[in-house]
N, C-alpha and C. Protein backbone atom coordinates (compact mmCIF):
# COMPACT_ATOMS: atom_id res chain seq x y z
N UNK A 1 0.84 -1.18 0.00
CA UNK A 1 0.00 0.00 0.00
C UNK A 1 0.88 1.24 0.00
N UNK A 2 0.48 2.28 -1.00
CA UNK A 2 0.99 3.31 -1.09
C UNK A 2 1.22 3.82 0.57
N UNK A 3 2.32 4.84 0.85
CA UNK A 3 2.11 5.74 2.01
C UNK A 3 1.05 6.69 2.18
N UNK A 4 0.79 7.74 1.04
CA UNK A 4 -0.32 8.87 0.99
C UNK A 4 -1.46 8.38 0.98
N UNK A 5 -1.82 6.98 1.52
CA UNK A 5 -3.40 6.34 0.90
C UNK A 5 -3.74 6.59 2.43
N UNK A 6 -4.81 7.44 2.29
CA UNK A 6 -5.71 7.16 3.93
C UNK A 6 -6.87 6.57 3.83
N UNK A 7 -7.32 5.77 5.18
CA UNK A 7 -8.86 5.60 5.47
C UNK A 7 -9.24 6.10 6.20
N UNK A 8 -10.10 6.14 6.08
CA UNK A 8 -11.49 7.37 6.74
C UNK A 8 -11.43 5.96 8.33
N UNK A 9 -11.41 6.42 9.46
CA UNK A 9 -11.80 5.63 10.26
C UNK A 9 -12.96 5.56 10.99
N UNK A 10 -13.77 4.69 10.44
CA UNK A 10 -15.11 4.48 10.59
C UNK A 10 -16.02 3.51 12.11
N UNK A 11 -14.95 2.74 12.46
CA UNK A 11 -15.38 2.03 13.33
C UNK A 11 -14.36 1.51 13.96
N UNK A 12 -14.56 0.15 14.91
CA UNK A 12 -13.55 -0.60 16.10
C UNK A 12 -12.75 -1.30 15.26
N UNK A 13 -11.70 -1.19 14.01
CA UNK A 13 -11.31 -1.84 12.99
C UNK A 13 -10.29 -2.95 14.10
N UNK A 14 -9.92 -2.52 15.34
CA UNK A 14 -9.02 -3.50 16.08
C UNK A 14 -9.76 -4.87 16.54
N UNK A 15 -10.86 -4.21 16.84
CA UNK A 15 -12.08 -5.20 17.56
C UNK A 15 -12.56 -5.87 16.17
N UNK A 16 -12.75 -5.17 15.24
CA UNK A 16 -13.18 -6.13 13.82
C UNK A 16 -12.07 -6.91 13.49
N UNK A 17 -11.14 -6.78 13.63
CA UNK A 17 -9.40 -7.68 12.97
C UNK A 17 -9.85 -8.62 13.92
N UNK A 18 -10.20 -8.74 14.95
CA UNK A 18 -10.31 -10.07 16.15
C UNK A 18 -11.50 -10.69 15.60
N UNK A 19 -13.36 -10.56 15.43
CA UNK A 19 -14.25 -10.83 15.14
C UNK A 19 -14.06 -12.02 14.24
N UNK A 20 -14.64 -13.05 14.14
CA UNK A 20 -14.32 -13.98 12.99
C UNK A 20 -16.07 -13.73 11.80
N UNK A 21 -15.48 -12.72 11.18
CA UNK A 21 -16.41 -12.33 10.38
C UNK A 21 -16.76 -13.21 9.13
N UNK A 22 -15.58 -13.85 9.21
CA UNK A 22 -15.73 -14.93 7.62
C UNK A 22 -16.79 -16.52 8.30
N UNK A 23 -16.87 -16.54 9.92
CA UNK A 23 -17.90 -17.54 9.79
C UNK A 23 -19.07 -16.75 10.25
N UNK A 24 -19.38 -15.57 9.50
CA UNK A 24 -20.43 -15.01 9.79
C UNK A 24 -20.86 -14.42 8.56
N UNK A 25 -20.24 -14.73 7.17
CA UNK A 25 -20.92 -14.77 5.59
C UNK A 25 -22.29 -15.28 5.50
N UNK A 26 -22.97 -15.61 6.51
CA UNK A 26 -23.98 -15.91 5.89
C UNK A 26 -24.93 -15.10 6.64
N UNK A 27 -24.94 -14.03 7.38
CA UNK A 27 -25.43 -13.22 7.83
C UNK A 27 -25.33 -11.62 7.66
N UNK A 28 -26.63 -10.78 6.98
CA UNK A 28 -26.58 -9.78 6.78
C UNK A 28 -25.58 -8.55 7.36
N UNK A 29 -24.81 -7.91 6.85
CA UNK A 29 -24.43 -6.86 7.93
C UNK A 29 -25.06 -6.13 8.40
N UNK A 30 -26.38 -6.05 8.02
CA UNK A 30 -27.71 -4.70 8.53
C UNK A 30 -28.11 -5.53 9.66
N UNK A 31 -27.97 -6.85 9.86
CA UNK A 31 -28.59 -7.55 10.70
C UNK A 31 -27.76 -7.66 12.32
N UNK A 32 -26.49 -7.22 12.02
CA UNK A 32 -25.46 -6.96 13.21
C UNK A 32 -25.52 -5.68 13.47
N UNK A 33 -25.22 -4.58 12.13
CA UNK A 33 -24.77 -3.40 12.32
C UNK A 33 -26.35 -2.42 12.22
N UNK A 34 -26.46 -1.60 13.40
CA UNK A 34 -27.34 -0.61 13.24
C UNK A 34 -27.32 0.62 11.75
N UNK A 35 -26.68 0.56 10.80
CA UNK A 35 -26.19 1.04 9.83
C UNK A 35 -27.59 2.18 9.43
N UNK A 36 -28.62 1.44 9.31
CA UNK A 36 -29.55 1.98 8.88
C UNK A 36 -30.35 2.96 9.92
N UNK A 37 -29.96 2.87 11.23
CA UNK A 37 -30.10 4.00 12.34
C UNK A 37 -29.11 4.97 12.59
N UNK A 38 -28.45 4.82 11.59
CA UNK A 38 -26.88 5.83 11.89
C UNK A 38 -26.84 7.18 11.06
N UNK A 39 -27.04 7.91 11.93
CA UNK A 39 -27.10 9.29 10.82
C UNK A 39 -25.99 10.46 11.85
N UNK A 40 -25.40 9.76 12.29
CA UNK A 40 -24.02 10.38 12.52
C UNK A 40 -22.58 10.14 12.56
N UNK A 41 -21.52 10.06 12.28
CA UNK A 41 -20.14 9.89 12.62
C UNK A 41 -20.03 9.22 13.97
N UNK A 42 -20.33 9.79 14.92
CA UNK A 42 -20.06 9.45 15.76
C UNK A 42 -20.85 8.21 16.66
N UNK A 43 -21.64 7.55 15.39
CA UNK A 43 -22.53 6.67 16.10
C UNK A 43 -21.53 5.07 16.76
N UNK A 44 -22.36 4.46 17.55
CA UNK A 44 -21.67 3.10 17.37
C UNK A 44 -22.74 2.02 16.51
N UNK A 45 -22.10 1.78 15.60
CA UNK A 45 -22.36 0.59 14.74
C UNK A 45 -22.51 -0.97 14.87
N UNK A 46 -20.92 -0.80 16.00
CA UNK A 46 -20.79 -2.11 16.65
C UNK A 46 -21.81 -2.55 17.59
N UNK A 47 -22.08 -4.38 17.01
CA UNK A 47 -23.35 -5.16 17.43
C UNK A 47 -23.71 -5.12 18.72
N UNK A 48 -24.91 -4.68 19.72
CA UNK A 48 -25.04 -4.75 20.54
C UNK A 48 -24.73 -6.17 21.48
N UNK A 49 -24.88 -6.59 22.44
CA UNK A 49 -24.82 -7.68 23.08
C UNK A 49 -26.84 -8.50 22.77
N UNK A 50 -27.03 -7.46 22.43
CA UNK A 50 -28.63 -8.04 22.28
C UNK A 50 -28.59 -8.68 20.94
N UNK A 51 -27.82 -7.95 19.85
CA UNK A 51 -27.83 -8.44 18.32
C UNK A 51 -27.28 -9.80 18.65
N UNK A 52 -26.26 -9.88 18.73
CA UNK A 52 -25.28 -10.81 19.36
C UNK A 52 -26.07 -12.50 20.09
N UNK A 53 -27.17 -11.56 20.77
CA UNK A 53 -28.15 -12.67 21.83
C UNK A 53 -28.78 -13.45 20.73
N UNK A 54 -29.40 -12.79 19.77
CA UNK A 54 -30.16 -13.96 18.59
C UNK A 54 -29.75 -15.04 18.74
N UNK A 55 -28.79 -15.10 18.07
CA UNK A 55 -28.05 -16.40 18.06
C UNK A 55 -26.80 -17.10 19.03
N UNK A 56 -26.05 -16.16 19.30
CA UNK A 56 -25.33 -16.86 20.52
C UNK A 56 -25.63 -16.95 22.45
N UNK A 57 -25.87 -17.62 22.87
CA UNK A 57 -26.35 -17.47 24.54
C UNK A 57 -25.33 -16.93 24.91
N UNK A 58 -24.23 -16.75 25.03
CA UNK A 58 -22.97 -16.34 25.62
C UNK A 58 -22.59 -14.80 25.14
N UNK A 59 -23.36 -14.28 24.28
CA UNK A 59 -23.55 -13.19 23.83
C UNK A 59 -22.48 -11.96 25.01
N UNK A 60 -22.05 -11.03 24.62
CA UNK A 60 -21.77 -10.07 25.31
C UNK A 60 -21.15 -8.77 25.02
N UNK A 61 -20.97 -7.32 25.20
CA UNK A 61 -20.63 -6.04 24.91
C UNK A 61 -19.71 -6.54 24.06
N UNK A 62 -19.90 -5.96 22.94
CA UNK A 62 -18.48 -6.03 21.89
C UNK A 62 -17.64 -4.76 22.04
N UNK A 63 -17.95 -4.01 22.54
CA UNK A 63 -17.03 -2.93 23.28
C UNK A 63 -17.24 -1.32 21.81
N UNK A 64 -16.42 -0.53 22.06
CA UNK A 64 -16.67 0.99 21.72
C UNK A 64 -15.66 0.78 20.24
N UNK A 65 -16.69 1.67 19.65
CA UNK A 65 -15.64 2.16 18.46
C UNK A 65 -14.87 3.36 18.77
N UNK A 66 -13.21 2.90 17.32
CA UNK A 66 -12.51 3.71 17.75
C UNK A 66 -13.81 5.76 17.25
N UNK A 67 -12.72 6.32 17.93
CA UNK A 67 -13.50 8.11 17.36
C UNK A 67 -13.22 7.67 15.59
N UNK A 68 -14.27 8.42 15.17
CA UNK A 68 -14.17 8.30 13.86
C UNK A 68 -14.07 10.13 13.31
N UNK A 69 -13.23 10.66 12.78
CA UNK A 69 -12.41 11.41 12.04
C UNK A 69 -13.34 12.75 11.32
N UNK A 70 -15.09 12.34 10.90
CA UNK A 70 -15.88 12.67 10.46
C UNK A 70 -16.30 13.58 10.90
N UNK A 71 -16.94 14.89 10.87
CA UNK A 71 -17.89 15.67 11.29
C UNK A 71 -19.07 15.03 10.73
N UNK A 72 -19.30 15.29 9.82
CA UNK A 72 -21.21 14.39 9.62
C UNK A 72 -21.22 13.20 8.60
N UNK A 73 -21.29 12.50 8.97
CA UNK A 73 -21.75 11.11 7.55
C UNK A 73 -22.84 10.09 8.57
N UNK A 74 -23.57 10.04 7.23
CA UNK A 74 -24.69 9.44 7.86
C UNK A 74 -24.85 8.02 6.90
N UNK A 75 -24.61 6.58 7.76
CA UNK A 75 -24.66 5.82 6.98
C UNK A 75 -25.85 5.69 6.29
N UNK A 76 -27.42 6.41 7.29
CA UNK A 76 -28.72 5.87 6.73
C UNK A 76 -28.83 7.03 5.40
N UNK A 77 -28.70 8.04 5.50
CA UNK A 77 -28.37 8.37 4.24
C UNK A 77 -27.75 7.98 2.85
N UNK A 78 -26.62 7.59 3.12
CA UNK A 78 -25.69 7.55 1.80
C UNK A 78 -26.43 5.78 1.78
N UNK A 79 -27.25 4.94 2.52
CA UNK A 79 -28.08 3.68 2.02
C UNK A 79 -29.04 3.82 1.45
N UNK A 80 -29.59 5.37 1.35
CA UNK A 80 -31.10 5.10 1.20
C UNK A 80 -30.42 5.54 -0.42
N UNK A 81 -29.80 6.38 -0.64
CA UNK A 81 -29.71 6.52 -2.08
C UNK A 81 -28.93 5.22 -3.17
N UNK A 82 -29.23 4.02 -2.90
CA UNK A 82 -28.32 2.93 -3.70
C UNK A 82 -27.30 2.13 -2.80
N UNK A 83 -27.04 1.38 -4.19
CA UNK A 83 -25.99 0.53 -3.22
C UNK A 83 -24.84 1.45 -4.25
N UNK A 84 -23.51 1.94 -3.46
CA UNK A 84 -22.60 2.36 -4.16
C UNK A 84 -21.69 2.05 -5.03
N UNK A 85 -21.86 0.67 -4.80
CA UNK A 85 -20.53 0.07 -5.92
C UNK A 85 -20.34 0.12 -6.76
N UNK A 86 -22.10 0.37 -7.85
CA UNK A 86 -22.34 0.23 -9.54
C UNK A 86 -21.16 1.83 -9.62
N UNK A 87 -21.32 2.86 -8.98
CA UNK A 87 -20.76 4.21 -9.09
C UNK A 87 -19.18 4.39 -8.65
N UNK A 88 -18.88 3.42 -7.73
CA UNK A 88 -17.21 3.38 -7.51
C UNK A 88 -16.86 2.53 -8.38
N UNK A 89 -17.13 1.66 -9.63
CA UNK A 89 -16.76 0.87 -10.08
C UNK A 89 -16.62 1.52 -11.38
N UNK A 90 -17.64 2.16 -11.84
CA UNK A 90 -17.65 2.86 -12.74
C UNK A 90 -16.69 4.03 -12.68
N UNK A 91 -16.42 4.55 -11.85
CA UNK A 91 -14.98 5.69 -11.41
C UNK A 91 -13.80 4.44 -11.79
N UNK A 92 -13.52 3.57 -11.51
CA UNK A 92 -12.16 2.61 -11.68
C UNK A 92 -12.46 2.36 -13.14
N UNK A 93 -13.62 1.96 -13.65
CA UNK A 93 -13.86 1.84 -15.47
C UNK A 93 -13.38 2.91 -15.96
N UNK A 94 -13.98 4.06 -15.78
CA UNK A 94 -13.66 5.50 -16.73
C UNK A 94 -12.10 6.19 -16.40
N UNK A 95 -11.40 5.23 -15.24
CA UNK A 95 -10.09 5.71 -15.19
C UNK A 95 -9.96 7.55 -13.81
N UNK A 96 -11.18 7.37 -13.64
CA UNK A 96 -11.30 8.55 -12.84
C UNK A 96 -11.05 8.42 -10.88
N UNK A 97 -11.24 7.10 -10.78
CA UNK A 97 -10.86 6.64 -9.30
C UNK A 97 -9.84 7.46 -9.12
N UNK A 98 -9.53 8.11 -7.91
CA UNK A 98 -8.52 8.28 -7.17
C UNK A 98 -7.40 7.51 -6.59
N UNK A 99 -8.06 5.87 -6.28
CA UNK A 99 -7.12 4.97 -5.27
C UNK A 99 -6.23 4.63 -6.32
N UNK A 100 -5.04 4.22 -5.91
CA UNK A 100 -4.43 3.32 -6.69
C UNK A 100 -4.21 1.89 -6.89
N UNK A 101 -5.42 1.46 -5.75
CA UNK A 101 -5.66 0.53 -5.76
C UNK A 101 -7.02 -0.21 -6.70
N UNK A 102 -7.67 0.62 -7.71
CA UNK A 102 -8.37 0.18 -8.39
C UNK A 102 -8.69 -0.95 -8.94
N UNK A 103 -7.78 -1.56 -9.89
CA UNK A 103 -7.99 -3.18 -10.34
C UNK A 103 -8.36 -4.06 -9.54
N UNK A 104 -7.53 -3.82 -8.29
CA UNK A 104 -7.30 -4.90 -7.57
C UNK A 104 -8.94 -4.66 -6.67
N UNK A 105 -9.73 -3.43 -6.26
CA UNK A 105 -10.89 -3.94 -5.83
C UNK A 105 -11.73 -3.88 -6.62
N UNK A 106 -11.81 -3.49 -7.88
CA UNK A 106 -12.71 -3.55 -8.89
C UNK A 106 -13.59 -4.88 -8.77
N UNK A 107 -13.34 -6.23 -9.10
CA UNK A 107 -13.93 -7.28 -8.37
C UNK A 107 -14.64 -7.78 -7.32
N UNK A 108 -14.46 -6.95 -6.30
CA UNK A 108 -15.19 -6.68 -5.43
C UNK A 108 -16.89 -6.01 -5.37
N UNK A 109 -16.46 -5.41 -6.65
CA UNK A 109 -17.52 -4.11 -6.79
C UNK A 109 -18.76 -4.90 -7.16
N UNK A 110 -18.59 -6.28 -7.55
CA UNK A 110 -19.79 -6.94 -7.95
C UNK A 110 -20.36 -7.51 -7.10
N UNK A 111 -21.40 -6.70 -5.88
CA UNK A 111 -22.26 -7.08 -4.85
C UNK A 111 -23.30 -5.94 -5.26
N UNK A 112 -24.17 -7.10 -4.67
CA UNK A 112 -25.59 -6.19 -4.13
C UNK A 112 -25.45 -5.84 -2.97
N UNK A 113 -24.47 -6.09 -1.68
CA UNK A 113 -24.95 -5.38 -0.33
C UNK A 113 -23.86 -4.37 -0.81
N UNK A 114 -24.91 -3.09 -0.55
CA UNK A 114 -24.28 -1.79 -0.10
C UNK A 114 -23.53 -1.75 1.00
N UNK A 115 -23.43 -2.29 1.90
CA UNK A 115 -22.06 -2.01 3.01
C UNK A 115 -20.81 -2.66 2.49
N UNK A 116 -21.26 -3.42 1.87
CA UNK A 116 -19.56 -4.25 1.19
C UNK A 116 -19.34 -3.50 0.04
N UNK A 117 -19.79 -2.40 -0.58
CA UNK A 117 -19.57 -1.55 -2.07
C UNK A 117 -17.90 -0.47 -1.07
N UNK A 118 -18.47 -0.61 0.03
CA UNK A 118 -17.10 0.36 0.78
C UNK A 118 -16.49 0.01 1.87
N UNK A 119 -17.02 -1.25 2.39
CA UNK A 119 -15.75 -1.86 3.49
C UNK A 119 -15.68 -3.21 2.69
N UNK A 120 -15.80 -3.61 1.35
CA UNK A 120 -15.29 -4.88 0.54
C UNK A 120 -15.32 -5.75 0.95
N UNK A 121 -15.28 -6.94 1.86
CA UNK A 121 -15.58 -7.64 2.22
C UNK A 121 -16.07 -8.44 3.36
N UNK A 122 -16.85 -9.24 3.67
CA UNK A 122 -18.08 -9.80 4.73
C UNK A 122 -16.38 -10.53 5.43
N UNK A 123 -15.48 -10.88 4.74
CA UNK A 123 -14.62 -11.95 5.46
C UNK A 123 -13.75 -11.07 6.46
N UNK A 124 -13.32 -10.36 6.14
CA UNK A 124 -12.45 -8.71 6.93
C UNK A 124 -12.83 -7.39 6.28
N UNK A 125 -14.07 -6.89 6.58
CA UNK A 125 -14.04 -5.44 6.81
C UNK A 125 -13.35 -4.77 6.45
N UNK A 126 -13.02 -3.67 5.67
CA UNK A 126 -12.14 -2.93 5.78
C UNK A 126 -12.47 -0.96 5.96
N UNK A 127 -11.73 -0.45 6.49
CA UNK A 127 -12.80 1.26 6.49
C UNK A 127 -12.43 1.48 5.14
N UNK A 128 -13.71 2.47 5.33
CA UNK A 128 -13.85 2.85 3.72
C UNK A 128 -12.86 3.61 3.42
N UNK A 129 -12.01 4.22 1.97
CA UNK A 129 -11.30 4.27 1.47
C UNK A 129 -11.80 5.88 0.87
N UNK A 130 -10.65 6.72 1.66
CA UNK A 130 -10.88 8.56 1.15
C UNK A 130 -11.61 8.57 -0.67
N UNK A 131 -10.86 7.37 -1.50
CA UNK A 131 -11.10 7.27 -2.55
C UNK A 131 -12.62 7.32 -2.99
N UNK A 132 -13.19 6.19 -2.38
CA UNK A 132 -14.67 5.95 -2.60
C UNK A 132 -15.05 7.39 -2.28
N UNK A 133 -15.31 7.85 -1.17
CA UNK A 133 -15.80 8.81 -0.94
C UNK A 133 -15.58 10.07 -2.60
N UNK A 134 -14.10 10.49 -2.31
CA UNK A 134 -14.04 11.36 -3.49
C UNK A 134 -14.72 10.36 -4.94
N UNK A 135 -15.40 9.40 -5.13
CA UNK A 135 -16.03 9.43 -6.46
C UNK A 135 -17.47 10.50 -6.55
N UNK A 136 -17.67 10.82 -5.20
CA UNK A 136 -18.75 11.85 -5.89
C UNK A 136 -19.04 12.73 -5.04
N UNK A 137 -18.00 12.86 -3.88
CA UNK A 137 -17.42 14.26 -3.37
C UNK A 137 -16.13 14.93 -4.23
N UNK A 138 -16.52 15.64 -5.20
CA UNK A 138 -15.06 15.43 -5.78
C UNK A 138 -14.49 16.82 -5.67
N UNK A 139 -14.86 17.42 -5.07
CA UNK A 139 -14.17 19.04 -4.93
C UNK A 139 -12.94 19.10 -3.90
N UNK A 140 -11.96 19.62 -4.46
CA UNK A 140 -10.34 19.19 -3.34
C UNK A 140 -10.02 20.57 -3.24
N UNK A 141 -9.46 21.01 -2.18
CA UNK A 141 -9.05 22.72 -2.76
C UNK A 141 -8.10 22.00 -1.11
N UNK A 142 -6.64 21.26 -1.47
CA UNK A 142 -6.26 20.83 -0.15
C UNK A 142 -5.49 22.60 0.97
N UNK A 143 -5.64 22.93 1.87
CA UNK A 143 -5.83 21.91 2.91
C UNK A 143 -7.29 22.81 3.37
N UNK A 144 -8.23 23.35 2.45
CA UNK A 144 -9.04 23.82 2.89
C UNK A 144 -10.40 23.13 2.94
N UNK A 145 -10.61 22.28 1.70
CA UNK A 145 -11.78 21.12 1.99
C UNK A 145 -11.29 20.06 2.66
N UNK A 146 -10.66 19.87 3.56
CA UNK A 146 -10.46 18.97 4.34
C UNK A 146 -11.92 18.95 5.28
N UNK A 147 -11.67 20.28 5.57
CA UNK A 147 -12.18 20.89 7.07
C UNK A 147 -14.25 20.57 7.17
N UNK A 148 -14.06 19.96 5.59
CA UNK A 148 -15.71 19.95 5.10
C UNK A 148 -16.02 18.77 5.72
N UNK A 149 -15.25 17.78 5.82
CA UNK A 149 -15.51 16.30 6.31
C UNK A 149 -15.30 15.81 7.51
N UNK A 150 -13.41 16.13 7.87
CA UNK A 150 -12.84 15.62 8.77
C UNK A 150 -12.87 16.85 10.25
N UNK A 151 -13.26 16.22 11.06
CA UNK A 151 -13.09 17.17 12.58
C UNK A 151 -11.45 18.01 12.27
N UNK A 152 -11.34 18.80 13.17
CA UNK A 152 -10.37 19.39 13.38
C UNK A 152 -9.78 18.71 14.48
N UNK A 153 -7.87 18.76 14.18
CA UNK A 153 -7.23 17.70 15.19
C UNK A 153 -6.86 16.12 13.93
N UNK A 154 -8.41 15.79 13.14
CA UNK A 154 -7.80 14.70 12.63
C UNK A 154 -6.39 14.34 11.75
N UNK A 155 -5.56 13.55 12.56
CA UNK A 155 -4.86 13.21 11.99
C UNK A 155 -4.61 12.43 10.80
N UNK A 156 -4.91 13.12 9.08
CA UNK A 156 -4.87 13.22 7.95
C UNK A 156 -3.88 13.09 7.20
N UNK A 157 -2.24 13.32 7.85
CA UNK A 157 -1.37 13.53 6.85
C UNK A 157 -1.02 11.99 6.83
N UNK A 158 -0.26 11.62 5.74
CA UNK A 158 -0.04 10.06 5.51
C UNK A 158 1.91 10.27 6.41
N UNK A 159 2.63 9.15 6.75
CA UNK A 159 3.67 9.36 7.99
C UNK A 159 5.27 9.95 6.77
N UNK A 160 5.04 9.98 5.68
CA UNK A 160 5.89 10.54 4.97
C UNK A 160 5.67 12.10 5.06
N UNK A 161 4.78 12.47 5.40
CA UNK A 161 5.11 14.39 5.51
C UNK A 161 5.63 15.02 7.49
N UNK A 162 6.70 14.66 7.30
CA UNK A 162 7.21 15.17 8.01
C UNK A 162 8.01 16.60 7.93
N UNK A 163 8.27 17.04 8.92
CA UNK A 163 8.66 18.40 8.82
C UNK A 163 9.97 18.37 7.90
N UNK A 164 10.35 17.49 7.62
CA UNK A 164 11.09 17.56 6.14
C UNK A 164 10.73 17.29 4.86
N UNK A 165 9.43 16.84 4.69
CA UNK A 165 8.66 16.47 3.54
C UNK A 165 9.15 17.91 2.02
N UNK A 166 9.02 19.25 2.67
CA UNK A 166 8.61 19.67 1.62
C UNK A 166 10.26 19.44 0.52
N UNK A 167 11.06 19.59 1.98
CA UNK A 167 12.62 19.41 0.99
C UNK A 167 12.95 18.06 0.10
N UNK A 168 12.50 16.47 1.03
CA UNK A 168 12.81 15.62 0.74
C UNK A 168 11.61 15.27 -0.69
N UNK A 169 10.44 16.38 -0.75
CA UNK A 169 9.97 15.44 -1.99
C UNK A 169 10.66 16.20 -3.33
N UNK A 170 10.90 17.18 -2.90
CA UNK A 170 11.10 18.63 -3.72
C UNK A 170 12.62 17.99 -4.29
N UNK A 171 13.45 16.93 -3.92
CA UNK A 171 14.70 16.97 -4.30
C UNK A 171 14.45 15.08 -4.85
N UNK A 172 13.02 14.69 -4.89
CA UNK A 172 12.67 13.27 -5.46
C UNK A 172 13.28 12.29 -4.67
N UNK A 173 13.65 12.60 -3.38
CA UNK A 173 14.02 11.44 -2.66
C UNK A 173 13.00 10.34 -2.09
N UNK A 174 11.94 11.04 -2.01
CA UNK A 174 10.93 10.09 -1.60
C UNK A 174 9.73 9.43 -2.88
N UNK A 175 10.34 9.33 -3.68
CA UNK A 175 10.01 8.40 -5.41
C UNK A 175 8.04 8.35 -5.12
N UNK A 176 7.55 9.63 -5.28
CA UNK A 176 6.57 9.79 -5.41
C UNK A 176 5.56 9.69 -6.46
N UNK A 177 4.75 9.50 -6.92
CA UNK A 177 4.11 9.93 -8.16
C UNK A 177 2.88 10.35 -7.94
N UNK A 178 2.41 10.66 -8.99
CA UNK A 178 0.59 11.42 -8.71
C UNK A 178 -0.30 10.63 -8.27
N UNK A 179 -0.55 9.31 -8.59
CA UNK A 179 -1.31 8.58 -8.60
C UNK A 179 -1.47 8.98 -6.64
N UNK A 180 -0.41 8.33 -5.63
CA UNK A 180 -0.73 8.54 -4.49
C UNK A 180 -0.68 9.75 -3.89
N UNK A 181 -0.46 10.89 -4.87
CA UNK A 181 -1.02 12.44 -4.08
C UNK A 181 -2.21 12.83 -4.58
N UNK A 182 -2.80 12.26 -5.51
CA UNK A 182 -4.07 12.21 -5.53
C UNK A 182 -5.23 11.86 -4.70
N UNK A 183 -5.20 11.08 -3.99
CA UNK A 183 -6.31 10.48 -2.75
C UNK A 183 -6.35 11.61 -2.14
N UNK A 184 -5.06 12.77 -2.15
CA UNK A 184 -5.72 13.65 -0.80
C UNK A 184 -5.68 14.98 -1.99
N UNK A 185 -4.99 15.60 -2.39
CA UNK A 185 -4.78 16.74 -3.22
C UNK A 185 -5.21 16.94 -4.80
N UNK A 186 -6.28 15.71 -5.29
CA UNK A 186 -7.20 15.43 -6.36
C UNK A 186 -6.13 15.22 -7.76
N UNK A 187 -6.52 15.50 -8.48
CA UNK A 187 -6.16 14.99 -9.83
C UNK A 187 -5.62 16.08 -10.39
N UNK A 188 -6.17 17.36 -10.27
CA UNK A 188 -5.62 18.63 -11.14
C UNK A 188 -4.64 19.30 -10.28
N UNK A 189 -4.19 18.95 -9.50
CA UNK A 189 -3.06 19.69 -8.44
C UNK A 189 -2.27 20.00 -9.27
N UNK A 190 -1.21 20.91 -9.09
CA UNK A 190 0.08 20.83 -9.58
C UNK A 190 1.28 21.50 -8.48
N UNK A 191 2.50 21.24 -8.92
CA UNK A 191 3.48 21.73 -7.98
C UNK A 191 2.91 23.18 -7.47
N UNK A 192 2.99 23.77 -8.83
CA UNK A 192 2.38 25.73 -8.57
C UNK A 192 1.27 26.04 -7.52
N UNK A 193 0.88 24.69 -7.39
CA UNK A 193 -0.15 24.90 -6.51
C UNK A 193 0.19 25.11 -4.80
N UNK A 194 1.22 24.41 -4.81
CA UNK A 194 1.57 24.60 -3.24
C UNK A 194 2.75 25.83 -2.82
N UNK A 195 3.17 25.84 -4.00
CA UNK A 195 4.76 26.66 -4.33
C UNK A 195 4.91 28.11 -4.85
């Protein structure tokens, strides 16, 4: 994975890496995750101990998600309009995706559940990807539309911009290309732009 690639952090991704989600493919994610009651950032998603009770007796708190990065996203929103994938997939077709990881989830993109169109798969979860988002947030003006999405404080920069970044990219030591300054600084950037 590129360095400049961020994810949006959406939920307990430590507590999901533990979960054995792959013997749980055969169960809805709307059916664990409150997704469709979530009309804030800051909601918890993670399965109650009651969801949990359906089926297991031993059921218990799956514990807190991490803070998520967001000022407003509302999962019941961005569900009620589609499932997203036909539209992030079509951004990786027309060559307009941001990630540089395109090909490789393009395949993915062929589901009907809308929660897997942006955390990809029922087997490991993954947070959704700045990319998805910019297929149809696409206005970048960095570092001022940041401030449209992410709280203030979030830590955004990828661990290569350090307080030597501007010298070490400026002299090509750190073998950069557009493709991964794109996820955060869009497609039409140019040097003149920061300089």
């Amino acid at each position: 994975m590129k360095p400049a690639t961020v994810f949006l952090l959406t939920a307990a991704w430590c507590a999901a890496a533990e979960f054995p989600h792959a013997r749980h493919q055969d169960v809805k994610c709307a059916d664990c995750h409150a997704a469709r009651k979530s009309a804030r950032a800051a909601d918890n998603l993670l399965p109650s101990a009651e969801s949990c009770g359906k089926c297991h007796a031993d059921a218990r708190r799956v514990g807190s998600p991490r803070k998520a990065f967001l000022k407003d996203f509302s999962h019941d929103k961005h569900l009620s309009m589609g499932n997203p994938a036909s539209v992030i997939a079509r951004a990786i077709d027309n060559g307009t995706y941001l990630g540089a990881n395109g090909k490789q989830i393009r395949p993915l993109l062929d589901t009907k559940d809308a929660c897997l169109a942006c955390h990809r798969t029922a087997e490991e979860p993954q947070p959704a990807a700045m990319a998805d988002c910019l297929t149809c947030h696409n206005k970048i003006e960095v570092p001022f539309s940041c401030a449209t999405c992410h709280e203030a404080g979030a830590k955004l920069k990828p661990a290569n911009h350090s307080p030597q970044f501007i010298d070490e990219h400026s002299r090509g030591t750190l073998q950069l290309d557009r493709t991964t300054c794109a996820v955060c600084h869009g497609r039409g950037f140019t040097c003149m732009g920061c300089h």
